[in-house]
C-alpha atoms as a PDB file:
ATOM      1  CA  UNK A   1       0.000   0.000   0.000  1.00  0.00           C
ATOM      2  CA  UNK A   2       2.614   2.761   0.916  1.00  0.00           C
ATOM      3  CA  UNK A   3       3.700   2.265  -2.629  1.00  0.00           C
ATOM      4  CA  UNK A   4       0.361   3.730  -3.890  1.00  0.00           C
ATOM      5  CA  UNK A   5       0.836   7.146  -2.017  1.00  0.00           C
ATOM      6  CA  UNK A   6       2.217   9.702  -4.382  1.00  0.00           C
ATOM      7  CA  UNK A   7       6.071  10.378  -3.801  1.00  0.00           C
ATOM      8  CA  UNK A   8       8.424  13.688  -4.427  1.00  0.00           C
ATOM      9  CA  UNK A   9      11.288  14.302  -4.616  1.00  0.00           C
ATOM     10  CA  UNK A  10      11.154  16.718  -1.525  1.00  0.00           C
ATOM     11  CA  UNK A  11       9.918  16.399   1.869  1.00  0.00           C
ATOM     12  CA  UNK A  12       7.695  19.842   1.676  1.00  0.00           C
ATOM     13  CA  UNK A  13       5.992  18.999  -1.332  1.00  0.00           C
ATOM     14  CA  UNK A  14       4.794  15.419   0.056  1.00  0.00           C
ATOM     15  CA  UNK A  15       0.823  15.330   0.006  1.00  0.00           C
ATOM     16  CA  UNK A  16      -1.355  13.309   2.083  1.00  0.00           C
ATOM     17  CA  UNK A  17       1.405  13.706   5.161  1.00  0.00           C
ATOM     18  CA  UNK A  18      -0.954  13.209   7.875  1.00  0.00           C
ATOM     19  CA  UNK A  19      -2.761   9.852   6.245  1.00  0.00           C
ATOM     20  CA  UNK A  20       0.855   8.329   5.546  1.00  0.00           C
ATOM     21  CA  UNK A  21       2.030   8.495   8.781  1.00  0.00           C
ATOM     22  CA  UNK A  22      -1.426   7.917  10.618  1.00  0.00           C
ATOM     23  CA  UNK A  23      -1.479   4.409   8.587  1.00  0.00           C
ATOM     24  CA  UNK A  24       2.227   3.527   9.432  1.00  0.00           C
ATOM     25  CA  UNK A  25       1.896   3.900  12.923  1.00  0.00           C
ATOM     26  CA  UNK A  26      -1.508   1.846  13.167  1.00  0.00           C
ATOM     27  CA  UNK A  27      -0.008  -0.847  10.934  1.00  0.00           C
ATOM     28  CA  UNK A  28       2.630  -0.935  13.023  1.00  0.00           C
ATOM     29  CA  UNK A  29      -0.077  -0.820  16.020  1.00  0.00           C
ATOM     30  CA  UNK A  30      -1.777  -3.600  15.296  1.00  0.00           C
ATOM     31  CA  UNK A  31       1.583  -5.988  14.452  1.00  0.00           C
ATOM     32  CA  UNK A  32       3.297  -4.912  17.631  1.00  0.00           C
ATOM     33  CA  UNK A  33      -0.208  -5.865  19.440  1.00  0.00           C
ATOM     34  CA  UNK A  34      -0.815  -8.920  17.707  1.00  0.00           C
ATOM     35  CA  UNK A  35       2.985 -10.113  18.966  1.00  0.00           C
ATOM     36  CA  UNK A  36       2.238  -9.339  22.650  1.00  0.00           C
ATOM     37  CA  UNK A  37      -1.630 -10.325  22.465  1.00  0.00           C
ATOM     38  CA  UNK A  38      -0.140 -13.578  20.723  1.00  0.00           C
ATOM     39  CA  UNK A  39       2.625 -14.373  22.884  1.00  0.00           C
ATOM     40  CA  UNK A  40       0.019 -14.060  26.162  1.00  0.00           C
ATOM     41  CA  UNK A  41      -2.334 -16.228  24.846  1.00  0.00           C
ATOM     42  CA  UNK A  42       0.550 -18.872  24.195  1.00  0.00           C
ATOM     43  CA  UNK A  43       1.506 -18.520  27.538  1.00  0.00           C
ATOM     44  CA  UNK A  44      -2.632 -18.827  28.673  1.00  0.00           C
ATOM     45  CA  UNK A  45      -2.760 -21.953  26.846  1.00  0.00           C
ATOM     46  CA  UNK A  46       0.452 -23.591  27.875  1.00  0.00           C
ATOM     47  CA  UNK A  47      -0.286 -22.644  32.028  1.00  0.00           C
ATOM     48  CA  UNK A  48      -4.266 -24.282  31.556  1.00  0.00           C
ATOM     49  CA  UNK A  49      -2.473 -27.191  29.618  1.00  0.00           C
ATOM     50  CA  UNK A  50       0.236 -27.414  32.592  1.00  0.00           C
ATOM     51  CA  UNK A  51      -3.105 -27.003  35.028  1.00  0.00           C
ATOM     52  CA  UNK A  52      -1.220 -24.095  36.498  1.00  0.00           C
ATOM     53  CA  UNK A  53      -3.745 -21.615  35.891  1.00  0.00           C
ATOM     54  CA  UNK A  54      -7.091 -22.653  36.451  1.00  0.00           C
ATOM     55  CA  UNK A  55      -9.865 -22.143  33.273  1.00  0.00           C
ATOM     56  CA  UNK A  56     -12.712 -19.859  33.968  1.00  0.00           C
ATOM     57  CA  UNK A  57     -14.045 -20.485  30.689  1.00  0.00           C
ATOM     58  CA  UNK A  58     -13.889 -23.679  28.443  1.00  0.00           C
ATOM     59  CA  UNK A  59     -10.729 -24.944  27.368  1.00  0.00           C
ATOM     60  CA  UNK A  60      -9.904 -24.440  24.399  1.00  0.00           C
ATOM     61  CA  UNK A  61      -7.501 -25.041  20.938  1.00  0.00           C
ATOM     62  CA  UNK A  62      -4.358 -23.330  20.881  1.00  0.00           C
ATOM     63  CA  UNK A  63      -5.322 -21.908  17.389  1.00  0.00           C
ATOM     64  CA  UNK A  64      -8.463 -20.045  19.005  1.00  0.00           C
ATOM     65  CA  UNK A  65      -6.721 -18.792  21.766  1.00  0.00           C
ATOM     66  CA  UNK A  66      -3.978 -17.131  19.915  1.00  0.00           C
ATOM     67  CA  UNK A  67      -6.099 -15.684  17.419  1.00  0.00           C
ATOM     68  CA  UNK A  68      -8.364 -14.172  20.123  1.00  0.00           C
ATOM     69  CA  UNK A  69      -5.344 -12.807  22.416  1.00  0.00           C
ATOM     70  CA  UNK A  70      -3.680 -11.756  18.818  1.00  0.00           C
ATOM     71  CA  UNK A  71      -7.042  -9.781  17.911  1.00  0.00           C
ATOM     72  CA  UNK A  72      -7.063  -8.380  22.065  1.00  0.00           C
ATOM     73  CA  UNK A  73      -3.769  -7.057  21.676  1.00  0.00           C
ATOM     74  CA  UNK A  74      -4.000  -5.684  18.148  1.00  0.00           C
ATOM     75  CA  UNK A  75      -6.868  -3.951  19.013  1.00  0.00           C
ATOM     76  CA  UNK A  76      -5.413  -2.493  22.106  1.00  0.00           C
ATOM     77  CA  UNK A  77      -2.597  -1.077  20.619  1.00  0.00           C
ATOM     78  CA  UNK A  78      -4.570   0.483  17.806  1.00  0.00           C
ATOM     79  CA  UNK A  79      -6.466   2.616  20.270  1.00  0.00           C
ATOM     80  CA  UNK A  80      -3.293   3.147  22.273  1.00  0.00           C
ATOM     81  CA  UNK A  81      -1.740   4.786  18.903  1.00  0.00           C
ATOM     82  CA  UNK A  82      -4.767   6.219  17.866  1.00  0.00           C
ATOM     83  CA  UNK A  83      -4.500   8.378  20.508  1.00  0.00           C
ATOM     84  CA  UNK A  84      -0.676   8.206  21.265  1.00  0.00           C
ATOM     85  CA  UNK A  85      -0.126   9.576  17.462  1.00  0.00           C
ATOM     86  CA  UNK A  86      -1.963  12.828  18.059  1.00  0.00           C
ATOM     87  CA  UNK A  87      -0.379  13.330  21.508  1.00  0.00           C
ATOM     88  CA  UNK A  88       3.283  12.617  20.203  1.00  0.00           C
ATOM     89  CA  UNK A  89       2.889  15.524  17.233  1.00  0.00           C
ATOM     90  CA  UNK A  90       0.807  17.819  19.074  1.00  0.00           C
ATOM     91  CA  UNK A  91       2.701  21.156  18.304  1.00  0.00           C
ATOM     92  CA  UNK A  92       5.113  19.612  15.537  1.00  0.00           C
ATOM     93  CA  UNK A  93       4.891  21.845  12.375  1.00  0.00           C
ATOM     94  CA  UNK A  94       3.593  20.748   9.583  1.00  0.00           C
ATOM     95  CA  UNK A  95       6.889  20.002   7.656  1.00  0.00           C
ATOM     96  CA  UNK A  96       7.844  17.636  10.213  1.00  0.00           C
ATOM     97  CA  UNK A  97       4.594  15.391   9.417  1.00  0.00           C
ATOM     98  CA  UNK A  98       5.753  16.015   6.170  1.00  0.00           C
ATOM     99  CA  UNK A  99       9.277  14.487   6.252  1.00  0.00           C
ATOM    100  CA  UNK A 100       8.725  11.595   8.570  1.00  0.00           C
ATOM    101  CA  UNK A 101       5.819  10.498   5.871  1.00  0.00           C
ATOM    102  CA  UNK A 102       8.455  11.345   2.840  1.00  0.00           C
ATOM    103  CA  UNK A 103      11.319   8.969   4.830  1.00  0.00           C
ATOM    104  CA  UNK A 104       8.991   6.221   5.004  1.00  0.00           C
ATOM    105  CA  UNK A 105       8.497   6.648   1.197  1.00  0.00           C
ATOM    106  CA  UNK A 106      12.139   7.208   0.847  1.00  0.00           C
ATOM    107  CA  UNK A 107      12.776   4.200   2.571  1.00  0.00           C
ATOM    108  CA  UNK A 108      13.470   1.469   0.883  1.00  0.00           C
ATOM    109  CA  UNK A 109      13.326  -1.694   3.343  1.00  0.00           C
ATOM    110  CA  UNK A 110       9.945  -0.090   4.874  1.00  0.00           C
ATOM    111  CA  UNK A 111       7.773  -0.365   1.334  1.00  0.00           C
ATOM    112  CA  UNK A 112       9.292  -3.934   1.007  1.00  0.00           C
ATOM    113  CA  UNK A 113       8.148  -4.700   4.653  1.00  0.00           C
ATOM    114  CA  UNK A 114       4.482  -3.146   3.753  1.00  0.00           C
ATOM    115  CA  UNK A 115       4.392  -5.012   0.000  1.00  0.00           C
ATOM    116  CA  UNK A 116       4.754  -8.069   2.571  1.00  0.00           C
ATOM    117  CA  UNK A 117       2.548  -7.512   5.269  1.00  0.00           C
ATOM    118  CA  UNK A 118      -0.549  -5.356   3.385  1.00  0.00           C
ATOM    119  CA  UNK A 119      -1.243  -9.087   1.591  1.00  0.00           C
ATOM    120  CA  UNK A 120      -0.513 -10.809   4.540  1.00  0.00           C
ATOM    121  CA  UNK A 121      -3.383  -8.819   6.454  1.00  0.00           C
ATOM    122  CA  UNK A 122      -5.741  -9.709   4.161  1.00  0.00           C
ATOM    123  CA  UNK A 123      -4.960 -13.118   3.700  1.00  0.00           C
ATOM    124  CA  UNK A 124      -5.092 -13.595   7.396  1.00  0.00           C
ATOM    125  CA  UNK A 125      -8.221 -11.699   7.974  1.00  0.00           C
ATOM    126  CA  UNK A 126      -9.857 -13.958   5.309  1.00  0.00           C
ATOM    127  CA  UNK A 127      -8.120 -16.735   6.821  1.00  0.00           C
ATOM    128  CA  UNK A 128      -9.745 -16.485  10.329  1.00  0.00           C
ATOM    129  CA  UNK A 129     -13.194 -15.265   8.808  1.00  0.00           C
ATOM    130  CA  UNK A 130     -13.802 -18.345   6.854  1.00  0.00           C
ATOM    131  CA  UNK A 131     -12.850 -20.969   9.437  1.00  0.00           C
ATOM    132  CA  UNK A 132     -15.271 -23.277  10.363  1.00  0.00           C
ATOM    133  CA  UNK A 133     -15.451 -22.845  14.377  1.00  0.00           C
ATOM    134  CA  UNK A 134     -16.852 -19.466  15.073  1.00  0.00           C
ATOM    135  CA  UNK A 135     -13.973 -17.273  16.254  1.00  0.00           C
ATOM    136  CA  UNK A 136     -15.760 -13.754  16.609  1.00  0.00           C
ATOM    137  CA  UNK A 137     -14.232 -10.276  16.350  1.00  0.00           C
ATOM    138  CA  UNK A 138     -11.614 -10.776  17.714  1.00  0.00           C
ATOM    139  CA  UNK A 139     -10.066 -14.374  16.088  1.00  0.00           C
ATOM    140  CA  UNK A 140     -10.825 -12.169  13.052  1.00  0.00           C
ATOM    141  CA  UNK A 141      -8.716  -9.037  13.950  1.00  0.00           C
ATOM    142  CA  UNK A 142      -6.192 -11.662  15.553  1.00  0.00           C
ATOM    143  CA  UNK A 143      -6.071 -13.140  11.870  1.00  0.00           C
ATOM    144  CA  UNK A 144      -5.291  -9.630  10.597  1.00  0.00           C
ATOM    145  CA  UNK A 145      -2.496  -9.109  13.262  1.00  0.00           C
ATOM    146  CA  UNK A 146      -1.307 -12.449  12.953  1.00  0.00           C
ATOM    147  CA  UNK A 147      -0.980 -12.157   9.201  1.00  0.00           C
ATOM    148  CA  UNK A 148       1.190  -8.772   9.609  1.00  0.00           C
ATOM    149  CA  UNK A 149       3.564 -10.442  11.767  1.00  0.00           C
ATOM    150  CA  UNK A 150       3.609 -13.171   9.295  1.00  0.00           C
ATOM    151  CA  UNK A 151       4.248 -11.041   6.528  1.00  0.00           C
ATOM    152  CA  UNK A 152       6.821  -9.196   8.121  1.00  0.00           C
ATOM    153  CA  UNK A 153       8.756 -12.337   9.193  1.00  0.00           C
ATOM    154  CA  UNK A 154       8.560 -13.557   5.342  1.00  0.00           C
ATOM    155  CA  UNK A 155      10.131 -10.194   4.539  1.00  0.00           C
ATOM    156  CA  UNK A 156      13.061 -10.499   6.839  1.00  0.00           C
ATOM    157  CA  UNK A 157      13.108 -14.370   6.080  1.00  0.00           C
ATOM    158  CA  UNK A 158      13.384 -13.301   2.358  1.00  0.00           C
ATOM    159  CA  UNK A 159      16.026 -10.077   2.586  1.00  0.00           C
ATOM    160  CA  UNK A 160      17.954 -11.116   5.311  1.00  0.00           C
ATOM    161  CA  UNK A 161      17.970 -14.959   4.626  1.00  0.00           C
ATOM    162  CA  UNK A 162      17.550 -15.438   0.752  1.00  0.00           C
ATOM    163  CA  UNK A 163      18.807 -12.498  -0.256  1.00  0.00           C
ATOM    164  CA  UNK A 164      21.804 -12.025   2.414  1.00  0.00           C
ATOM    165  CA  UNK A 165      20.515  -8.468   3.553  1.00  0.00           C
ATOM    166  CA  UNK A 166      21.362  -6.561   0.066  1.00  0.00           C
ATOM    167  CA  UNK A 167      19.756  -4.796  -2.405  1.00  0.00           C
ATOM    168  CA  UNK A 168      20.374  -4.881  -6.371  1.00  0.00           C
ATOM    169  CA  UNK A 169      21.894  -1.197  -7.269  1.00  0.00           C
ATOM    170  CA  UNK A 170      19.963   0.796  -9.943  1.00  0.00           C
ATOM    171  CA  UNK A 171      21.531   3.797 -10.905  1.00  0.00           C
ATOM    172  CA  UNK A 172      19.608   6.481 -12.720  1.00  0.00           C
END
């Protein structure tokens, strides 16, 4: 997706400055959410396994529980950054919303990370929609989160691992 936003060749001329940066940051929201929401559910599952912690609800598959905790904690950190975004540029001048948006274009690495993980989303929203046990909400959001955090570990997987961590030169 961040490929799609128009790109200049300077920071004050970058449009849309406030919608680039506003869907980083809750991109980022939800895959930093869906890796703690994830990782506590884990840990849920494994302790009612263990009978350490006792169930107050039905056990039940390890699958449904992450995707639940993932959705909890994606959610959770979108409304954290929803309001943590304004807070953090309150009183920045406009140029500034304008260059952090134009580095993320300028970047590279970032719009490879996003051409993984915008797909990976979708494909793990649709994922957890169409599954055959009713999941809810929030195994639905987890499958969103859940397929960020997938897509972004196929992007490092596939520049760091395949590719050795470099990039072809193009000079123009």
């Amino acid at each position: 997706m961040s490929r799609l936003w128009p790109h200049t060749p300077y920071a004050e001329d970058q449009p849309y400055y406030h919608s680039i940066l506003t869907a980083h940051v809750l991109t980022r929201a939800i895959q930093a959410g869906a890796l703690a929401g994830g990782g506590i559910g884990s840990i849920i599952f494994t302790l009612r396994r263990l009978n350490v912690l006792k169930a107050g609800i039905p056990h039940s598959t390890l699958t449904t529980t992450f995707l639940r905790s993932s959705g909890i904690g994606s959610i959770t950190a979108f409304a954290l950054m929803t309001v943590g975004l304004p807070m953090q540029m309150r009183g920045k001048e406009e140029i500034e919303w304008r260059d952090r948006s134009w580095r993320l274009l300028e970047n590279k690495g970032q719009l490879e990370c996003d051409d993984w993980t915008y797909p990976a989303m979708v494909a793990g929203g649709l994922t957890a929609a169409t599954r055959r046990s009713v999941l809810g909400w929030r195994g639905v959001v987890g499958g969103v989160g859940a397929g960020s955090v997938l897509g972004m570990m196929g992007y490092m997987g596939w520049r760091f691992g395949v590719k050795g961590g470099k990039r072809e030169e193009t000079n123009v």
